[in-house]
N, C-alpha and C. Protein backbone atom coordinates (compact mmCIF):
# COMPACT_ATOMS: atom_id res chain seq x y z
N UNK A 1 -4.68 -5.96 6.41
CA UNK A 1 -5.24 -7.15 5.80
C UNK A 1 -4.21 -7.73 4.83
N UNK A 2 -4.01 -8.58 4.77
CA UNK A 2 -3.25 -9.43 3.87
C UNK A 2 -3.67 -10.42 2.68
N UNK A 3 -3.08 -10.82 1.51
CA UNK A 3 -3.72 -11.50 0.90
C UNK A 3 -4.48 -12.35 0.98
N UNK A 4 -4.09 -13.25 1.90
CA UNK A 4 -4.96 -14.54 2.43
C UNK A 4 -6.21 -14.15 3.46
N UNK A 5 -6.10 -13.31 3.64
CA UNK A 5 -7.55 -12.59 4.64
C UNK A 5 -8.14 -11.80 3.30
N UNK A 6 -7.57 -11.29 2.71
CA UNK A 6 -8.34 -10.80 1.53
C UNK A 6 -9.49 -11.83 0.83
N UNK A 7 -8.63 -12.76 0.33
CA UNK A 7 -9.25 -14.31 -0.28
C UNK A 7 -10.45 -14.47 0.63
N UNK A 8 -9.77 -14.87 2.05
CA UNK A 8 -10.95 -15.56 3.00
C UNK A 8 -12.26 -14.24 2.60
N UNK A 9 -12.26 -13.24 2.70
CA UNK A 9 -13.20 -12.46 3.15
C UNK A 9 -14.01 -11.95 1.74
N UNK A 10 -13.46 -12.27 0.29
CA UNK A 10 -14.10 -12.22 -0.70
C UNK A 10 -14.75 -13.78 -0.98
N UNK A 11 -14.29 -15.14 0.16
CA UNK A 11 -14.97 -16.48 -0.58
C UNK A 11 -16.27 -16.37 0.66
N UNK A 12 -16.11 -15.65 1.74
CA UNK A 12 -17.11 -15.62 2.47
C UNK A 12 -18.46 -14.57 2.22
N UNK A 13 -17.61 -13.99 1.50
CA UNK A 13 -18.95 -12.63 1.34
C UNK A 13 -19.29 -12.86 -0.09
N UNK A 14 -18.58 -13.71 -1.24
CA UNK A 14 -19.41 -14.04 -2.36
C UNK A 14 -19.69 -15.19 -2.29
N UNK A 15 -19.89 -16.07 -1.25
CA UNK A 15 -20.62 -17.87 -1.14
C UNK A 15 -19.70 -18.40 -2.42
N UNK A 16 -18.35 -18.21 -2.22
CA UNK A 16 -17.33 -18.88 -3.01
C UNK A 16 -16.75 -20.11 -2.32
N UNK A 17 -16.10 -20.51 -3.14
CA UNK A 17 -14.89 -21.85 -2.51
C UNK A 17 -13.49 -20.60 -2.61
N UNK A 18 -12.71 -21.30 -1.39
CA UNK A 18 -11.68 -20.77 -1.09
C UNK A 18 -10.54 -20.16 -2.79
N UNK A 19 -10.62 -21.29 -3.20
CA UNK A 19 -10.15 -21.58 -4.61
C UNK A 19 -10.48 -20.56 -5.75
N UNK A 20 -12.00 -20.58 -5.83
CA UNK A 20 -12.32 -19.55 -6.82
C UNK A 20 -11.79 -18.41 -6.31
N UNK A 21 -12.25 -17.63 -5.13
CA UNK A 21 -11.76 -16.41 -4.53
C UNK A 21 -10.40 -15.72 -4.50
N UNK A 22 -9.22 -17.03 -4.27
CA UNK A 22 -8.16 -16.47 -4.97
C UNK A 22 -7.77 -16.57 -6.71
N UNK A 23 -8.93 -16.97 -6.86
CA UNK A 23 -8.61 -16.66 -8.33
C UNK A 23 -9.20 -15.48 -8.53
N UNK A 24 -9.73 -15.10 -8.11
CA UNK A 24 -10.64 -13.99 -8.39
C UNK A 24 -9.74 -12.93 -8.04
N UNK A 25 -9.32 -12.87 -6.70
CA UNK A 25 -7.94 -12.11 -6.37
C UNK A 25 -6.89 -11.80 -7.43
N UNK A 26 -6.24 -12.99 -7.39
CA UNK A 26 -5.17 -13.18 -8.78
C UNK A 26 -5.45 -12.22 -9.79
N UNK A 27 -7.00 -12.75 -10.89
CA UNK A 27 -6.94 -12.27 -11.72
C UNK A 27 -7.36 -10.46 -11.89
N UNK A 28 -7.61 -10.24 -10.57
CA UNK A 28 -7.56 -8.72 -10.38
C UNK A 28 -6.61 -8.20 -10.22
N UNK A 29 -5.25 -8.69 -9.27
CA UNK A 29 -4.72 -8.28 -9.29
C UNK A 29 -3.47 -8.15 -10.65
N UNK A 30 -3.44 -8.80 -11.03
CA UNK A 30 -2.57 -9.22 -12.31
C UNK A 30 -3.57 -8.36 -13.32
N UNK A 31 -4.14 -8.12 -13.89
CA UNK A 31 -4.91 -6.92 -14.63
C UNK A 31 -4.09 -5.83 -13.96
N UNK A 32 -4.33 -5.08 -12.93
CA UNK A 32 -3.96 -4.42 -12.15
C UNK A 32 -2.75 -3.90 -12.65
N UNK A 33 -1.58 -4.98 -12.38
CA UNK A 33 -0.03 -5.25 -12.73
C UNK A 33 0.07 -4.98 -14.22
N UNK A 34 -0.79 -5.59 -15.34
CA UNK A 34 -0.46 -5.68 -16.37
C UNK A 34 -0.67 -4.19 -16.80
N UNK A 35 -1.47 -3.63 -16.39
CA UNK A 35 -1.79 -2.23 -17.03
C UNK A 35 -0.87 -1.08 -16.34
N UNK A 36 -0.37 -1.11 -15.15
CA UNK A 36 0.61 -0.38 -14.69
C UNK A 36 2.17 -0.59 -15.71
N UNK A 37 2.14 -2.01 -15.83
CA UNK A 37 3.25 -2.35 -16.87
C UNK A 37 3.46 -1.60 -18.28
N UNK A 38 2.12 -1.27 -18.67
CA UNK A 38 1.94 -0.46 -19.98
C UNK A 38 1.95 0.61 -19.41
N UNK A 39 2.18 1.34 -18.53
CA UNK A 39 1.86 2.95 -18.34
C UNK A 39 0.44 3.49 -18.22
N UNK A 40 -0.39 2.46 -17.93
CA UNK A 40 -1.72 3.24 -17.90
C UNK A 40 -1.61 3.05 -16.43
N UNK A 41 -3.14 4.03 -15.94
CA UNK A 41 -3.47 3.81 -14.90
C UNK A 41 -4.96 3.29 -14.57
N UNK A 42 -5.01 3.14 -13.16
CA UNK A 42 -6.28 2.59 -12.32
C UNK A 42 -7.05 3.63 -11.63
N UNK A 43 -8.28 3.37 -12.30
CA UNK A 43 -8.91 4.21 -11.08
C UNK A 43 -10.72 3.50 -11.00
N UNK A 44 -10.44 3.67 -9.62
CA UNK A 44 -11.53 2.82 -8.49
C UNK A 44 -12.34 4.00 -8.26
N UNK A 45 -13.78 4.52 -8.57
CA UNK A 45 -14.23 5.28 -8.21
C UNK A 45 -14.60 4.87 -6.66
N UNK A 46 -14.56 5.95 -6.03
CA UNK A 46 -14.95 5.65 -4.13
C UNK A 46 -13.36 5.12 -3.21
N UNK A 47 -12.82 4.82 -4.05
CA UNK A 47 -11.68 4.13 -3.29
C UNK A 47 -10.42 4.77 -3.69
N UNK A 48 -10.17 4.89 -4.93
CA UNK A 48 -8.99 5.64 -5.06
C UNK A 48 -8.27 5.58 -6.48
N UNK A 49 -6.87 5.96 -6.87
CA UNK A 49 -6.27 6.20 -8.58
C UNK A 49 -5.03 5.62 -7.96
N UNK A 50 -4.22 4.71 -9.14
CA UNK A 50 -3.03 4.35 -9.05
C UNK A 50 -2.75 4.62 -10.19
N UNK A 51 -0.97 5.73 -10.43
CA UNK A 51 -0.69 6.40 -11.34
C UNK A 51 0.69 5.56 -11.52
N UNK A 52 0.97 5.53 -12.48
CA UNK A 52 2.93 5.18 -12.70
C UNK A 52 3.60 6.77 -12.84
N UNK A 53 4.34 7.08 -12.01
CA UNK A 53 5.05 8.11 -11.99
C UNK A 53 6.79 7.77 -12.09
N UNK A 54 7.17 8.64 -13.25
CA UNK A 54 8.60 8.15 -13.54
C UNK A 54 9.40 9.05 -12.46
N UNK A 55 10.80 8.73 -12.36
CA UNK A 55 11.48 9.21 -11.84
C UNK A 55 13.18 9.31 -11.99
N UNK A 56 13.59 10.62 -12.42
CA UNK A 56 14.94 10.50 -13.03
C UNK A 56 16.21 9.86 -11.96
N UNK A 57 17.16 9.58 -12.63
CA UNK A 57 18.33 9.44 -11.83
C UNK A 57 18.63 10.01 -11.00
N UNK A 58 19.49 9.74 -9.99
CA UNK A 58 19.60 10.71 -9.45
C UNK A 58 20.97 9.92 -8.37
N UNK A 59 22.44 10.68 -7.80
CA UNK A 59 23.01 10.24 -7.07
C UNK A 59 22.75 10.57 -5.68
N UNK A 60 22.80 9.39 -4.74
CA UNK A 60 22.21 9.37 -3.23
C UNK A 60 23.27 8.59 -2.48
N UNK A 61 23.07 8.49 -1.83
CA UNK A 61 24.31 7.73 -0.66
C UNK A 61 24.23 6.38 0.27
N UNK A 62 25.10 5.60 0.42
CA UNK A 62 24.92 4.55 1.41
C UNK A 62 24.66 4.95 2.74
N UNK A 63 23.62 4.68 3.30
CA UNK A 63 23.66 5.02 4.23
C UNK A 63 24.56 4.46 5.30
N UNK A 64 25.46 3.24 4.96
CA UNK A 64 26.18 2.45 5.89
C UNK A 64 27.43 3.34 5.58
N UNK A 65 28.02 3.01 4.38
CA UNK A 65 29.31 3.65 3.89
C UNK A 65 29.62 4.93 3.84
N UNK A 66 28.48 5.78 3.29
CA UNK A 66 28.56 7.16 3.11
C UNK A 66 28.50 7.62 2.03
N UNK A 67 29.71 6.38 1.34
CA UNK A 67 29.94 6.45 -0.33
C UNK A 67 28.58 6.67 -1.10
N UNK A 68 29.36 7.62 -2.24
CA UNK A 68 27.99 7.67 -3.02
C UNK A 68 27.61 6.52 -4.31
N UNK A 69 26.37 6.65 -4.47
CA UNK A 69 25.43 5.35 -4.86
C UNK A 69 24.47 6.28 -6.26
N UNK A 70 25.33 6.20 -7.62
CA UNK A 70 23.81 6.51 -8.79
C UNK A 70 22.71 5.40 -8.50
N UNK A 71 21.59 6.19 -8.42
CA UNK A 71 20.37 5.44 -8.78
C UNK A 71 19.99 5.87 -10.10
N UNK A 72 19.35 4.39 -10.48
CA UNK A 72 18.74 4.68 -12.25
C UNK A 72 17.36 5.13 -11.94
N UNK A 73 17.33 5.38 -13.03
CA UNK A 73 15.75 5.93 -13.46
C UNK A 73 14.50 4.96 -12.96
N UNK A 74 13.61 4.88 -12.60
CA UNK A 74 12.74 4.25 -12.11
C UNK A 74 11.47 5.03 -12.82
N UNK A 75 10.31 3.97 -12.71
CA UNK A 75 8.74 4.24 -12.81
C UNK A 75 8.18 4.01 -11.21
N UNK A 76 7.38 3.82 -10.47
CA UNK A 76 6.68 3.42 -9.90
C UNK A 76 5.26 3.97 -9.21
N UNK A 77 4.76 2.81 -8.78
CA UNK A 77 3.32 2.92 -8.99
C UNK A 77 3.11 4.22 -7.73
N UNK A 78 2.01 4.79 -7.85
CA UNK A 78 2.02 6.01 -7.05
C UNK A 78 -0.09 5.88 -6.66
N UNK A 79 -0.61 5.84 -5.19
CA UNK A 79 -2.12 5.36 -5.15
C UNK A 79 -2.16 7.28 -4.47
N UNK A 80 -4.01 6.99 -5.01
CA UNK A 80 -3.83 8.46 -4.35
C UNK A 80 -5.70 8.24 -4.08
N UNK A 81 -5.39 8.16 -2.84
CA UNK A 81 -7.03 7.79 -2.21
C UNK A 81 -8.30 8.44 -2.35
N UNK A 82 -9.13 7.93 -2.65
CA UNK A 82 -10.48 9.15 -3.34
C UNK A 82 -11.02 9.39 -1.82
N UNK A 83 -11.93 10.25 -2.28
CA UNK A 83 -12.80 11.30 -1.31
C UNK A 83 -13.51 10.38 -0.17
N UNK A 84 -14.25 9.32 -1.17
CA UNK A 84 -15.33 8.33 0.11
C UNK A 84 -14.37 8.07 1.02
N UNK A 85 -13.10 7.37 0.51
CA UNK A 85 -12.28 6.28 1.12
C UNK A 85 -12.09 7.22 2.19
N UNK A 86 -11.54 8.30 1.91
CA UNK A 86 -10.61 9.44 2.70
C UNK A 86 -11.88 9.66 3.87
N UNK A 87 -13.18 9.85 3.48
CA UNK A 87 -14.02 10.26 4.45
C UNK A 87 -14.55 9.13 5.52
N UNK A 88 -14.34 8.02 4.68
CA UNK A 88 -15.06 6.52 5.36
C UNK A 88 -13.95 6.52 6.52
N UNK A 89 -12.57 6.63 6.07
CA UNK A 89 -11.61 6.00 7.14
C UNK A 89 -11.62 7.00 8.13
N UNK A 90 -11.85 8.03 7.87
CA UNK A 90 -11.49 9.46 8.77
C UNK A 90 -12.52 9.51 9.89
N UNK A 91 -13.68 9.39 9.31
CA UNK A 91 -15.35 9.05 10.58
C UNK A 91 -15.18 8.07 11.38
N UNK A 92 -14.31 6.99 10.92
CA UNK A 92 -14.61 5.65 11.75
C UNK A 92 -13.39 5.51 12.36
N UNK A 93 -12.69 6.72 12.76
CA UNK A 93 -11.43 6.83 13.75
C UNK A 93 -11.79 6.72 14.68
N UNK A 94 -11.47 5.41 15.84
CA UNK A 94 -11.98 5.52 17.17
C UNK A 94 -10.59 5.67 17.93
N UNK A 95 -9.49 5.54 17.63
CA UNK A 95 -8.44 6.28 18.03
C UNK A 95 -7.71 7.66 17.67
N UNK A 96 -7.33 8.29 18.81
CA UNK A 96 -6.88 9.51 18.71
C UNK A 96 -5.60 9.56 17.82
N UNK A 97 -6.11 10.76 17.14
CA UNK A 97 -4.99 10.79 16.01
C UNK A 97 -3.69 11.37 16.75
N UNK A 98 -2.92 10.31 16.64
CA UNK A 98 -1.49 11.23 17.25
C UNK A 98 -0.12 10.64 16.62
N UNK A 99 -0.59 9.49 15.87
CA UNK A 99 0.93 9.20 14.96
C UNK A 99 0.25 7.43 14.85
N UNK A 100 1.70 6.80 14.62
CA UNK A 100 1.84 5.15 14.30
C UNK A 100 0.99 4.72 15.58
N UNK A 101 0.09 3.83 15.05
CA UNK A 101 -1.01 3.02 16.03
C UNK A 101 -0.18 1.58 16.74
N UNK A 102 0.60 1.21 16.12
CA UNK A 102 1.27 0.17 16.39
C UNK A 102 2.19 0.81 17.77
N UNK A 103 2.78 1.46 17.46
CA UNK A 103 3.64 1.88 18.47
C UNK A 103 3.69 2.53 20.11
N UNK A 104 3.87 2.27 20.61
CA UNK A 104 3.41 2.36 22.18
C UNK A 104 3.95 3.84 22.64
N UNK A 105 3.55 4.60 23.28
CA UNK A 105 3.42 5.81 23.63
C UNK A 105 5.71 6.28 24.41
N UNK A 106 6.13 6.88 24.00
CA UNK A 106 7.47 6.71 24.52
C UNK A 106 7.57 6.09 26.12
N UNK A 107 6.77 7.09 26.51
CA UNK A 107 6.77 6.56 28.13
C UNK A 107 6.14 5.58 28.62
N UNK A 108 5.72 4.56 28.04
CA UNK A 108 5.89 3.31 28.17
C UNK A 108 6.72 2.44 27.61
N UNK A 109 7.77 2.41 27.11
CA UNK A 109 9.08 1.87 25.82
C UNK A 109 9.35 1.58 27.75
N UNK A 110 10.49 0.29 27.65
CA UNK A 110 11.30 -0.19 28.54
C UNK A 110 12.91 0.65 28.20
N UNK A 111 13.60 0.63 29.14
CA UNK A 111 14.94 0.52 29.57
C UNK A 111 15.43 0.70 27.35
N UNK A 112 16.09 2.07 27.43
CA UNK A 112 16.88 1.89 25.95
C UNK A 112 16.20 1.88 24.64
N UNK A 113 15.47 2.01 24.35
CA UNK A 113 14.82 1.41 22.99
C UNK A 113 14.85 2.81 22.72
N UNK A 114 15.82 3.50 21.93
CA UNK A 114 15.51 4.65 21.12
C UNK A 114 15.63 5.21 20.31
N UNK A 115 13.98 5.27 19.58
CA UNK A 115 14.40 5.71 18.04
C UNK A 115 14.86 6.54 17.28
């Protein structure tokens, strides 16, 4: 789902105008943003926790060049899905769990394509 299907599907299910709904979006999400910005976190009972987890330096490599590459220190946001969510999505699997859904089974890939 994407933002704009998000919008559509909160102005249809709260008898909104298109307009309010992404505001409504917006200003959730930007709360959201602002409090990750301070170091706090989110948590959605039924759905899930978003934590800021720091992370030290550390040297890693180009993967083109080889050459090595310091990375700085970073924060970033880290979601960690609650129980309903985990159970809602898991029951209503009507495909077999076997990897990426997008992706077509090898032996159907054409001529070369290999990952």
């Amino acid at each position: 789902m994407t933002k704009s299907e998000l919008i559509d599907a909160v102005a249809a299910r709260g008898e909104l105008t298109k307009a309010r709904a992404e505001l409504v979006v917006n200003c959730v999400f930007d709360s959201m943003i602002e409090a990750m910005k301070e170091g706090e976190g989110i948590e959605i009972r039924g759905f899930g926790s978003i934590s800021v987890r720091p992370y030290r330096p550390y040297a890693g490599r180009n993967p083109r060049t080889g050459q090595p590459v310091e990375v700085p220190a970073k924060r970033l946001p880290f979601f960690k899905v609650g129980k309903e969510l985990r159970e809602l999505v898991n029951s209503s699997r009507h495909l077999a769990i076997t990897g990426d859904d997008d992706e077509p089974p090898r032996s159907s890939r054409r001529g070369g394509d290999r990952r």
